[in-house]
Protein backbone atom coordinates (compact mmCIF):
# COMPACT_ATOMS: atom_id res chain seq x y z
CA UNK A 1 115.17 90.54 134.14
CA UNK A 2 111.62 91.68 133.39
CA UNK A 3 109.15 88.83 134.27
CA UNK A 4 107.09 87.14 131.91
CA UNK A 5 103.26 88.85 131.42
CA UNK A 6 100.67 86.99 132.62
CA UNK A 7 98.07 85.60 130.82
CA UNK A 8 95.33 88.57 131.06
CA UNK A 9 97.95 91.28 130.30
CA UNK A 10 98.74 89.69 127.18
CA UNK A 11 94.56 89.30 126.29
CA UNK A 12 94.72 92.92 127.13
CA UNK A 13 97.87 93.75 124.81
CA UNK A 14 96.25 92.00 121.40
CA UNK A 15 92.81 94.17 122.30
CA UNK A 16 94.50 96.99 122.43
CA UNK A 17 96.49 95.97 119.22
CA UNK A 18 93.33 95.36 117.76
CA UNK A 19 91.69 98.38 118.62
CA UNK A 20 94.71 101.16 117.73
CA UNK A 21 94.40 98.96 114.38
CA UNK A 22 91.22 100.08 113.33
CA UNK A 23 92.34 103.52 113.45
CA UNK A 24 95.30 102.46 110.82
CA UNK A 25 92.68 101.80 108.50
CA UNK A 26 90.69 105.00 108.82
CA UNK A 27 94.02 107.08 107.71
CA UNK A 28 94.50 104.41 105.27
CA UNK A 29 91.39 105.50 104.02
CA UNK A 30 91.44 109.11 103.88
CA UNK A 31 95.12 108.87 102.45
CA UNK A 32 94.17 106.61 99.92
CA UNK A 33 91.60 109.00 98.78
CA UNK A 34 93.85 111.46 97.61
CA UNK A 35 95.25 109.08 94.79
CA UNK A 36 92.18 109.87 92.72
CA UNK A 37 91.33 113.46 94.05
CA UNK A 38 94.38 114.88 91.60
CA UNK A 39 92.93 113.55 88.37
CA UNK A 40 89.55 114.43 89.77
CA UNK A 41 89.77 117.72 90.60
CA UNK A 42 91.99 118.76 87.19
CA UNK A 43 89.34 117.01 85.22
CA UNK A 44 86.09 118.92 87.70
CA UNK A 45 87.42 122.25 88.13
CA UNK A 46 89.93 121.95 85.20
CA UNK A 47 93.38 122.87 87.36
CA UNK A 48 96.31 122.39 86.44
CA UNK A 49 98.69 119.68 87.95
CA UNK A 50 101.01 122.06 89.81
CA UNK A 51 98.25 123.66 91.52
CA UNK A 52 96.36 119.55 91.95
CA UNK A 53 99.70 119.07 93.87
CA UNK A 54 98.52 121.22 96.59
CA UNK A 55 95.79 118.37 97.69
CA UNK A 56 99.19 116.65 99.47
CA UNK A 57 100.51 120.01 100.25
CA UNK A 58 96.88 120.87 102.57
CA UNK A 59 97.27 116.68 104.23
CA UNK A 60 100.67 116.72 105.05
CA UNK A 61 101.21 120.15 105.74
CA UNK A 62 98.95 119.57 108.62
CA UNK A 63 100.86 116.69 109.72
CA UNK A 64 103.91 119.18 110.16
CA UNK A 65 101.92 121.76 111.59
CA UNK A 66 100.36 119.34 114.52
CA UNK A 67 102.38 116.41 115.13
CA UNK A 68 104.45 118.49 117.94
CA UNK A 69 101.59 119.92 119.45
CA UNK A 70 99.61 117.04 119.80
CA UNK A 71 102.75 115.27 120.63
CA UNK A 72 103.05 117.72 123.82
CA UNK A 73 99.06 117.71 124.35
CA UNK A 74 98.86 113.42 124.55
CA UNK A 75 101.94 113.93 127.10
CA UNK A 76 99.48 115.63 129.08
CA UNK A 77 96.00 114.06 128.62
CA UNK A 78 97.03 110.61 127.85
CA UNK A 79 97.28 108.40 124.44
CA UNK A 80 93.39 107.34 125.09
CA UNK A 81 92.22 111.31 124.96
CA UNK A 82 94.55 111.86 122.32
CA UNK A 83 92.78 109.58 120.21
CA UNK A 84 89.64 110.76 121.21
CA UNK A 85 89.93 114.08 120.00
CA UNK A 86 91.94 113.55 116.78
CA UNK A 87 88.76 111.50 116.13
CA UNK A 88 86.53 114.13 116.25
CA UNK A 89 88.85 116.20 114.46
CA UNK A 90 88.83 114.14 111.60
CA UNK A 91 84.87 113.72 111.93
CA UNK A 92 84.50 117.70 111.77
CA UNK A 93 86.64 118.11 108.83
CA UNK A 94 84.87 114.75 107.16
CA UNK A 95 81.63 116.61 106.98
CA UNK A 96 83.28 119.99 105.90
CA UNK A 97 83.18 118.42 102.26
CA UNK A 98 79.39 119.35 102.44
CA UNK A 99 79.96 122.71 102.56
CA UNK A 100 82.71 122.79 100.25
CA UNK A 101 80.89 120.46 97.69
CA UNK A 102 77.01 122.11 97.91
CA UNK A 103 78.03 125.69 98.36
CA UNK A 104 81.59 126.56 97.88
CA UNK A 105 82.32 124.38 95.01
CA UNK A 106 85.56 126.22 94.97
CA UNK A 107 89.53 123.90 94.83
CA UNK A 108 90.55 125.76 97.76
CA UNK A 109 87.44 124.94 100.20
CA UNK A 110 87.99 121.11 99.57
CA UNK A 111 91.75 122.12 100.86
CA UNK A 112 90.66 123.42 103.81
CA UNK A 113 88.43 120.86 104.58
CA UNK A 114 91.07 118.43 104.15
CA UNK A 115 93.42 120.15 105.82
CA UNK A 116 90.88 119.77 109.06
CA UNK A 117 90.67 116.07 108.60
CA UNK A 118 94.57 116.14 108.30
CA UNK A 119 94.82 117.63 111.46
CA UNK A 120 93.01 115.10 113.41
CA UNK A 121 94.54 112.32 111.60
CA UNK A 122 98.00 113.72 112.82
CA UNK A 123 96.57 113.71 116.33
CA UNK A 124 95.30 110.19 116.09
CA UNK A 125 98.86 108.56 114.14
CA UNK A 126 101.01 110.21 116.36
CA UNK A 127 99.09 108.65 119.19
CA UNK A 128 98.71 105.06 117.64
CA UNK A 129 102.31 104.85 116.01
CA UNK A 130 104.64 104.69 118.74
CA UNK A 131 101.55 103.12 121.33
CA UNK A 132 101.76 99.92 118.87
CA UNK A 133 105.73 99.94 118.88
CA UNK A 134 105.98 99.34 122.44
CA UNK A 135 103.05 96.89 122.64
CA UNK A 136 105.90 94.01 122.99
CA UNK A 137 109.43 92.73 122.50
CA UNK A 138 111.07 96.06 120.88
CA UNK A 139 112.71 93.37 118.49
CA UNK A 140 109.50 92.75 117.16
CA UNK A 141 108.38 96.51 117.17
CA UNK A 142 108.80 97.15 113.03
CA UNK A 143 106.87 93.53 112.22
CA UNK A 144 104.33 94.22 115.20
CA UNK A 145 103.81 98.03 113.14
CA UNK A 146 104.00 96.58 109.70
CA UNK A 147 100.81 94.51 110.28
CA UNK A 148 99.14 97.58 112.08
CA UNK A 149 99.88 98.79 108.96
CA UNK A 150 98.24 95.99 106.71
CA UNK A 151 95.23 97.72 108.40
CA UNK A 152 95.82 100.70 106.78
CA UNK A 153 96.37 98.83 103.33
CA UNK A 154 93.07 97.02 102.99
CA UNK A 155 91.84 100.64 102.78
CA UNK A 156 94.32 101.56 100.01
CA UNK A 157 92.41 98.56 98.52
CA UNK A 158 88.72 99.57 99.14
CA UNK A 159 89.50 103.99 98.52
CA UNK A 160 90.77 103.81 95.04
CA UNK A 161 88.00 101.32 93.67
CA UNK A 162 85.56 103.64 95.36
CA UNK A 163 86.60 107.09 94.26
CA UNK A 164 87.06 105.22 90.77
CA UNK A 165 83.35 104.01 91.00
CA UNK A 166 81.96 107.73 92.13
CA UNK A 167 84.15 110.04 90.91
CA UNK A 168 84.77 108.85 87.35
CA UNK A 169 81.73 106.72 86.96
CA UNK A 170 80.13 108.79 84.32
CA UNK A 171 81.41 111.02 81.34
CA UNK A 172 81.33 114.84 81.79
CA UNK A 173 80.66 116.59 78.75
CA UNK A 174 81.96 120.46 78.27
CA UNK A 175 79.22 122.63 79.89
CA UNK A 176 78.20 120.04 82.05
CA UNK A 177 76.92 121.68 85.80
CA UNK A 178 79.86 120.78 88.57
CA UNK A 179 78.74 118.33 90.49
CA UNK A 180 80.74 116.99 93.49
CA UNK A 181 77.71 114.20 94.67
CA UNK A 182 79.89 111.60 94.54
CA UNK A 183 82.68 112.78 96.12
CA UNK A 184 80.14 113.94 98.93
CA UNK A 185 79.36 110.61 99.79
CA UNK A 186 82.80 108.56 100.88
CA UNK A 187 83.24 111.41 103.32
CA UNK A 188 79.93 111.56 105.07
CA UNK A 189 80.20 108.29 104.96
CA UNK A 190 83.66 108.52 107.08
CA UNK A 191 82.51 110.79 109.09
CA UNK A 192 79.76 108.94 110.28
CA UNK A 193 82.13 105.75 110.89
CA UNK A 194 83.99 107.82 112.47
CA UNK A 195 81.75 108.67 115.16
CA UNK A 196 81.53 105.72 115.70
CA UNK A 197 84.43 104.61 116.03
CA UNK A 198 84.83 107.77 118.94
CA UNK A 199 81.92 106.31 120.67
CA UNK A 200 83.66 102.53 120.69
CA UNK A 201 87.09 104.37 122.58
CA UNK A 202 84.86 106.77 124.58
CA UNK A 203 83.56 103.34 126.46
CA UNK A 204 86.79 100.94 126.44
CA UNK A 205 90.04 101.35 128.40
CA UNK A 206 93.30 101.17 126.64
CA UNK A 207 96.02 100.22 128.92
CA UNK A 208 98.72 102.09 129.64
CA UNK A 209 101.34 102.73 127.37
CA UNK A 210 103.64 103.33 130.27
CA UNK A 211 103.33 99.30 131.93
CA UNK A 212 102.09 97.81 129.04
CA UNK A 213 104.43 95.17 128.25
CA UNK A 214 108.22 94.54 128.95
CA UNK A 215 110.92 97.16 127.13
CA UNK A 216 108.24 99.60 127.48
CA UNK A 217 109.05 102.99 128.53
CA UNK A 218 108.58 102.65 132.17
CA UNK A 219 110.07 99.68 132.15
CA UNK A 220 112.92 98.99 134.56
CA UNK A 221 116.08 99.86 134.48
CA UNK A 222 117.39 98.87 130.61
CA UNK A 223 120.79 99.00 129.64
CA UNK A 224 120.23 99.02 125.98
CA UNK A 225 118.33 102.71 126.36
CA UNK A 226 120.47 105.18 124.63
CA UNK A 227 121.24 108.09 127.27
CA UNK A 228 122.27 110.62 124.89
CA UNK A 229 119.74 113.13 123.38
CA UNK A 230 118.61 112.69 120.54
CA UNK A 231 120.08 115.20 118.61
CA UNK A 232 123.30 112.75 119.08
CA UNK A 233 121.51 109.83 118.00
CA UNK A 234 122.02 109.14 114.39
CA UNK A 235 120.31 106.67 113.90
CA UNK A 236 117.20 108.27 114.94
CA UNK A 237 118.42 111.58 112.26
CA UNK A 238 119.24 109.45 109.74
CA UNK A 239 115.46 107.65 109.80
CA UNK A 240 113.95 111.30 110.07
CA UNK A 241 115.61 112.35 106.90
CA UNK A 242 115.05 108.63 105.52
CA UNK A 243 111.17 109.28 106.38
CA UNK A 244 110.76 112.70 104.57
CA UNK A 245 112.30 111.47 101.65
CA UNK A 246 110.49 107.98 101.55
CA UNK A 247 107.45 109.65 102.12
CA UNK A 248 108.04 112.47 99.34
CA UNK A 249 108.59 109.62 96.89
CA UNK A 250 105.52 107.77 98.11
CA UNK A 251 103.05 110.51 97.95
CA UNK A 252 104.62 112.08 94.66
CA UNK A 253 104.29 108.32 92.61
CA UNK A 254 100.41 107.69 94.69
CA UNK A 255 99.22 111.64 93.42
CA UNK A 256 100.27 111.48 89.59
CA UNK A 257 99.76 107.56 89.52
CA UNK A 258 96.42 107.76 87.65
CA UNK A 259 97.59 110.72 85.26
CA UNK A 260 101.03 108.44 84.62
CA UNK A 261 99.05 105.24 83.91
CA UNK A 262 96.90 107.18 81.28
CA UNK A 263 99.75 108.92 79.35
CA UNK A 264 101.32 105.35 78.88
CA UNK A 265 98.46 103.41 78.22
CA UNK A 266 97.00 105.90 75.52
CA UNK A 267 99.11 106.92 73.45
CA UNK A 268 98.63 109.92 71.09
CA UNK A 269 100.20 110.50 68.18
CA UNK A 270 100.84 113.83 66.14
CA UNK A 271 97.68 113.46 64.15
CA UNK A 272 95.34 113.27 67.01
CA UNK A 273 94.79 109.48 66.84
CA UNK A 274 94.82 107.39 69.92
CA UNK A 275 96.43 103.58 70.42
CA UNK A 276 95.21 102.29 73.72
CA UNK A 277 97.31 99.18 75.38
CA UNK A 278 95.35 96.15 74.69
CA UNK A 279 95.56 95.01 78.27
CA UNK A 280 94.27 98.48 79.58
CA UNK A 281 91.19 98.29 76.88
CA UNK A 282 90.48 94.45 78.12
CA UNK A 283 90.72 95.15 82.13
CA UNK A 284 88.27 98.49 81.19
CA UNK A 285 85.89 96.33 79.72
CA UNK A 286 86.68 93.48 82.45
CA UNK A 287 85.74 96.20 85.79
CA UNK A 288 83.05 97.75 83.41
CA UNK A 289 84.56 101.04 83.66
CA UNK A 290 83.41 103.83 81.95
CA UNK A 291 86.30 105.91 81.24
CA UNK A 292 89.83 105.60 81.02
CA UNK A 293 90.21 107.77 84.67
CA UNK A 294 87.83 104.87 85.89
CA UNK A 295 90.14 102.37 84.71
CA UNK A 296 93.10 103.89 85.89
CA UNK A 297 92.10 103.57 89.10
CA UNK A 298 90.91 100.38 89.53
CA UNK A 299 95.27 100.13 87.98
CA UNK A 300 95.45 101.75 91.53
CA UNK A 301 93.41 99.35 93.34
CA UNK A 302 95.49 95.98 92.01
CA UNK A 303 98.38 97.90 92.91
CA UNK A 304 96.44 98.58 96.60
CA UNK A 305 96.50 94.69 96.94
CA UNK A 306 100.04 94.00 96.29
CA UNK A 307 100.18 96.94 98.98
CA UNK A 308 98.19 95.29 101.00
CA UNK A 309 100.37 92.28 100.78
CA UNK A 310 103.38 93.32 100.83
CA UNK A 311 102.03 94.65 104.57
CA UNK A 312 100.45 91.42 105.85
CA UNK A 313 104.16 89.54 104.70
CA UNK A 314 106.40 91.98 106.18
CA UNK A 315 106.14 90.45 109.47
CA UNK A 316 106.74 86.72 108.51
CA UNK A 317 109.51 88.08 106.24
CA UNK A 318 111.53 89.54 108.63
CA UNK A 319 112.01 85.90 110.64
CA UNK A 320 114.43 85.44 107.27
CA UNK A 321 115.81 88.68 106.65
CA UNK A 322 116.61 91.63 109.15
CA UNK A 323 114.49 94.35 108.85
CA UNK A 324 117.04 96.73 107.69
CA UNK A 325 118.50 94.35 105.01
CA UNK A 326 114.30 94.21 103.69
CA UNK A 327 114.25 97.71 103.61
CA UNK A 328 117.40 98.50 101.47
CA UNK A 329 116.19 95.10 99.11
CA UNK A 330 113.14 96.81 99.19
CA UNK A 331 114.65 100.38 98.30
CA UNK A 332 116.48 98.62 95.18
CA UNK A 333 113.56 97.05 93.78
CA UNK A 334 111.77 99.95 93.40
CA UNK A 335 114.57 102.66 91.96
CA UNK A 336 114.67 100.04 89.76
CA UNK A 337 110.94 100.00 88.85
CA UNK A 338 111.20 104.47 89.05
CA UNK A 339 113.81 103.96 86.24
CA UNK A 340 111.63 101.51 83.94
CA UNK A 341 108.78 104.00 84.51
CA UNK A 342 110.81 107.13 83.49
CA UNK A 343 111.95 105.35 80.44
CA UNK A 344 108.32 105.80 79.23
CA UNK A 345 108.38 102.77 77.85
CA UNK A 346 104.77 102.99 76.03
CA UNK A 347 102.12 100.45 76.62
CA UNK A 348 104.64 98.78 79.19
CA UNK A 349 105.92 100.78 81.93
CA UNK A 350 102.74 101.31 83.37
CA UNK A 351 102.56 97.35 83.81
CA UNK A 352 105.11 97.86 85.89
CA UNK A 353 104.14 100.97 88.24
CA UNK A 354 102.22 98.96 90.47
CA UNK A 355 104.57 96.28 91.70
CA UNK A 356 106.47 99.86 93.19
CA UNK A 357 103.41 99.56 95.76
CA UNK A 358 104.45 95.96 97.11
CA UNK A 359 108.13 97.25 97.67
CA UNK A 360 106.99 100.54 99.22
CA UNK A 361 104.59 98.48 101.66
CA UNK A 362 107.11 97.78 104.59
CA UNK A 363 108.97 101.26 104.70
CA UNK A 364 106.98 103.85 106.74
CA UNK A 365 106.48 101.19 109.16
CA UNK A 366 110.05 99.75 109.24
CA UNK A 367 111.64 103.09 108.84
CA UNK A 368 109.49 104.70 112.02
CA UNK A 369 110.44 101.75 114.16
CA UNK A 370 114.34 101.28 113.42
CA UNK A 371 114.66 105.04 114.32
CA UNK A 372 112.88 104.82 117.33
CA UNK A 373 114.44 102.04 118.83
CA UNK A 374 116.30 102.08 121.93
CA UNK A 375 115.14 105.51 122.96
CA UNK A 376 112.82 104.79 126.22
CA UNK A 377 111.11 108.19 127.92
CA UNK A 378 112.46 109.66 124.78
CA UNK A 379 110.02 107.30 122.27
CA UNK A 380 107.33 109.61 122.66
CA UNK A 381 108.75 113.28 121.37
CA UNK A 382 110.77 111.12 118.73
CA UNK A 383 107.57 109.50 117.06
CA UNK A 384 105.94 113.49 116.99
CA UNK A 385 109.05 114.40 114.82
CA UNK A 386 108.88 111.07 113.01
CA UNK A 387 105.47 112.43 111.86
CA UNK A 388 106.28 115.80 111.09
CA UNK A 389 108.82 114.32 108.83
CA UNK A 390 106.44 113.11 106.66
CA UNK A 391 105.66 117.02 105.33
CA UNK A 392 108.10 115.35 102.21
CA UNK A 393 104.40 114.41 101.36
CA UNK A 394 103.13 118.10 101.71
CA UNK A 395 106.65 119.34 98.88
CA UNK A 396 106.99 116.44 96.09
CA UNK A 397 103.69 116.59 94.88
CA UNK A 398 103.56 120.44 93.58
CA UNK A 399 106.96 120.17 92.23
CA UNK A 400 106.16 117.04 90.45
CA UNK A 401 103.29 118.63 89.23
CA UNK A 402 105.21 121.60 88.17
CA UNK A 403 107.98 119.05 85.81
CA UNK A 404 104.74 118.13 84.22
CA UNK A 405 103.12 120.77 83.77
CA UNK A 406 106.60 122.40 82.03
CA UNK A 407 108.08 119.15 80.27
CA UNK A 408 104.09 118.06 79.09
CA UNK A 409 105.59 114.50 80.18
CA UNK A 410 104.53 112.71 83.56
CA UNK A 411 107.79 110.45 82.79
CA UNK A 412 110.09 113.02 83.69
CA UNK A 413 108.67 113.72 87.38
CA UNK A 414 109.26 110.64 88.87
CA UNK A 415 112.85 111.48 89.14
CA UNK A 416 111.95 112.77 92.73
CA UNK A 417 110.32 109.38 93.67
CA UNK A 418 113.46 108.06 92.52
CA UNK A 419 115.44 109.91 95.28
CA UNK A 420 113.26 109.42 97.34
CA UNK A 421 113.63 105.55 97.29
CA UNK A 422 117.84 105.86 97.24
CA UNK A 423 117.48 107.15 100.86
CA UNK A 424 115.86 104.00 102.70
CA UNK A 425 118.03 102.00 100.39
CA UNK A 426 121.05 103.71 101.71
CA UNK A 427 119.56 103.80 105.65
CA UNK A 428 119.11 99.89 105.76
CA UNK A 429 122.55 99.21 104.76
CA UNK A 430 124.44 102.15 107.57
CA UNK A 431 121.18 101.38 110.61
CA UNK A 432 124.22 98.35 112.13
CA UNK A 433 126.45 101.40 112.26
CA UNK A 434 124.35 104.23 113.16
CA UNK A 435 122.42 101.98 116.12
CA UNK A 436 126.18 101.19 117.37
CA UNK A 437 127.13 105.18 117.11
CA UNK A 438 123.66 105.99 119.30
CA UNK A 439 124.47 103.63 121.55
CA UNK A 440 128.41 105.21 121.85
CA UNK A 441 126.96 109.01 121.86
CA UNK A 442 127.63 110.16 125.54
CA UNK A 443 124.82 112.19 127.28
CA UNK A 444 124.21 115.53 127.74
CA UNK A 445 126.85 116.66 130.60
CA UNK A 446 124.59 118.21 133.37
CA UNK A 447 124.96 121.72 133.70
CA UNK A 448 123.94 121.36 129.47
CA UNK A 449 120.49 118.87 130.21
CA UNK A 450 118.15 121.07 130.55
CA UNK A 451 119.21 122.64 127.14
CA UNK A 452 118.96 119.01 125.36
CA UNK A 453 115.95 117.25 123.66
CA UNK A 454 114.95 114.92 126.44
């Protein structure tokens, strides 16, 4: 039996906790971001949606790209240095939107900037991900990463309100000069916090992942580690699969949110005239918005706070429920929301749109732990492919974008997020199963090891 932590290492566990937290909210951030870059961007340099789609494509295309690599690197170097230089990765590509927005003023040098920032971020998550997981009692891992997470969703709060303040805080009229100043500003801004933020883990010490806390890695001997590799573990192919989907569905309904919300809210009919949802007009006039796009995503932003919720109740949820019970109650809450808003019900479905956010709140995190657990030494290559799952970010947007662009109906698109939401839905209900299956898989035979994921 493992004995109990003493007093300091436990005052050094919740620092570290505290500290890998900040960094949730810094990705929080930049993702968050992206909600309102779509609208912004079709409306600025007048693409169309397809092509707007490629904003995900640039962010999580980078995730795929680097979340082996810097996987491999941080097995080198260390989680600390990992950190460390995904920071000033993200810094770098932070202050590339200079460039891009004084000079270049071109779609395709914003997605190379943020294809930069992407990069570090995938340094930096798939450092902090599986370093919080194992921070503790692995039966506590998906609460202990859900409120890491509710981190990362008081950003989702604070980005949409703030690209809804500078980015469609003032009417452009035709022939208007492009202008990018305000979306300049929330990125030098991060890039400057960011720096800070590098200079903060430059002078601490994060302890080591490998003796931080009982049922960690290095842990003694533990019966419950699965032996076989993990191409024999289901349960840990079933959550990668789970994870692209989920994600696919969560960055398709976050990219065409804004556009969605404005197609039901104002409605046009054949004659050109325009019936606006009383409730959209009032909550303008309430956040003093200045166009519907500005409106739309302050939408966003109450839908960031049941986010936000949903993350800081996750943890205290699961005393009641299993975490894989929550995630498949969670899954059927919101196909049933996807299905109210592709009935394009006018002047009401986009009332309902945002409660998809406080069902979607708990599933990266919950979904990332429950296929990680029980895998010891092999936690650490497992959480690299767990992020390079999430490229389903990087696909659904452009083909969303494409159903809208060739049905001229946002409604229709969100048949992805729908299928998207079936799959954690479906991987709650089989994890009993496919945990019991890992645990039965026999390991590689030896004279076949070396050829196996370790």
């Amino acid at each position: 039996m493992m004995p109990a932590p003493t007093a300091s290492r436990n005052r050094s566990l919740v620092f570290a906790f505290v500290m890998v937290a900040t960094l949730f909210f810094i990705w929080g951030f930049c993702h968050a971001m992206l909600d309102v870059l779509n609208k912004h961007f079709q409306n600025i340099l007048h693409v169309s949606k397809t092509q707007s789609g490629f904003i995900q494509t640039s962010v999580f295309g980078a995730y795929f790209l680097l979340a082996l690599p810097s996987a491999l690197l941080i097995r080198r170097i260390g989680y600390q240095k990992g950190i460390l230089l995904g920071l000033v990765v993200v810094a770098f590509g932070a202050f590339l939107f200079v460039p891009a927005g004084l000079w270049f003023k071109t779609f395709w040098s914003f997605l190379f900037a943020l294809f930069v920032l992407s990069s570090g971020l995938a340094c930096i998550e798939t450092a902090a991900n599986p370093y919080v997981t194992v921070l503790g009692p692995k039966d506590g891992a998906a609460a202990r990463l859900s409120v890491a997470q509710a981190f990362n969703s008081l950003a989702y709060i604070i980005a949409p309100t703030v690209g809804g303040l500078l980015l469609f805080g003032k009417r452009h009229e035709a022939g208007d000069a492009v202008d990018f100043g305000g979306l300049l500003i929330p990125y030098v801004a991060l890039g400057c916090v960011v720096l800070v933020v590098f200079g903060v883990f430059w002078c601490i010490r994060l302890p080591n992942i490998d003796d931080a806390a009982p049922g960690s890695e290095s842990a003694a001997p533990d019966a419950s580690v699965h032996r076989a590799p993990l191409v024999r573990q289901p349960h840990f192919l079933w959550g990668i699969a789970t994870q692209f989907l989920y994600i696919a569905a969560q960055v398709g309904v976050n990219a065409f949110a804004v556009n969605y919300i404005l197609e039901n809210a104002i409605v046009r009919d054949a004659s050109g005239q325009t019936a606006t949802d009383p409730l959209f007009a009032w909550y303008g006039t309430l956040t003093g918005a200045v166009t519907p796009e500005e409106t739309a995503a302050y939408v966003i932003t109450i839908a960031m706070i049941l986010y936000a919720t949903g993350r800081f109740t996750g943890a205290a949820v699961t005393k009641t429920i299993r975490p894989p019970l929550l995630l498949s109650l969670c899954g059927i809450a919101n196909c049933l929301i996807i299905l109210v808003v592709m009935a394009d019900l006018k002047h009401l479905s986009w009332k309902v749109l945002p409660f998809c956010w406080l069902f979607m709140s708990i599933m990266f995190p919950f979904i990332f732990a429950m296929s990680l657990r029980n895998l010891g030494p092999k936690t650490k290559l497992a959480a690299s492919f767990q992020i390079m799952s999430i490229v389903g970010g990087a696909i659904a947007p452009p083909l969303m974008g494409w159903l809208a662009d060739q049905y001229h109906n946002m409604a229709v698109c969100f048949v992805l997020p729908l299928v998207g939401f079936v799959a954690p839905t479906l991987y709650g209900f089989a994890y009993p199963q496919l945990l019991e299956k890992s645990r039965l898989a026999p390991p590689a035979p030896p004279e076949h090891a070396h050829r196996a994921l370790p």
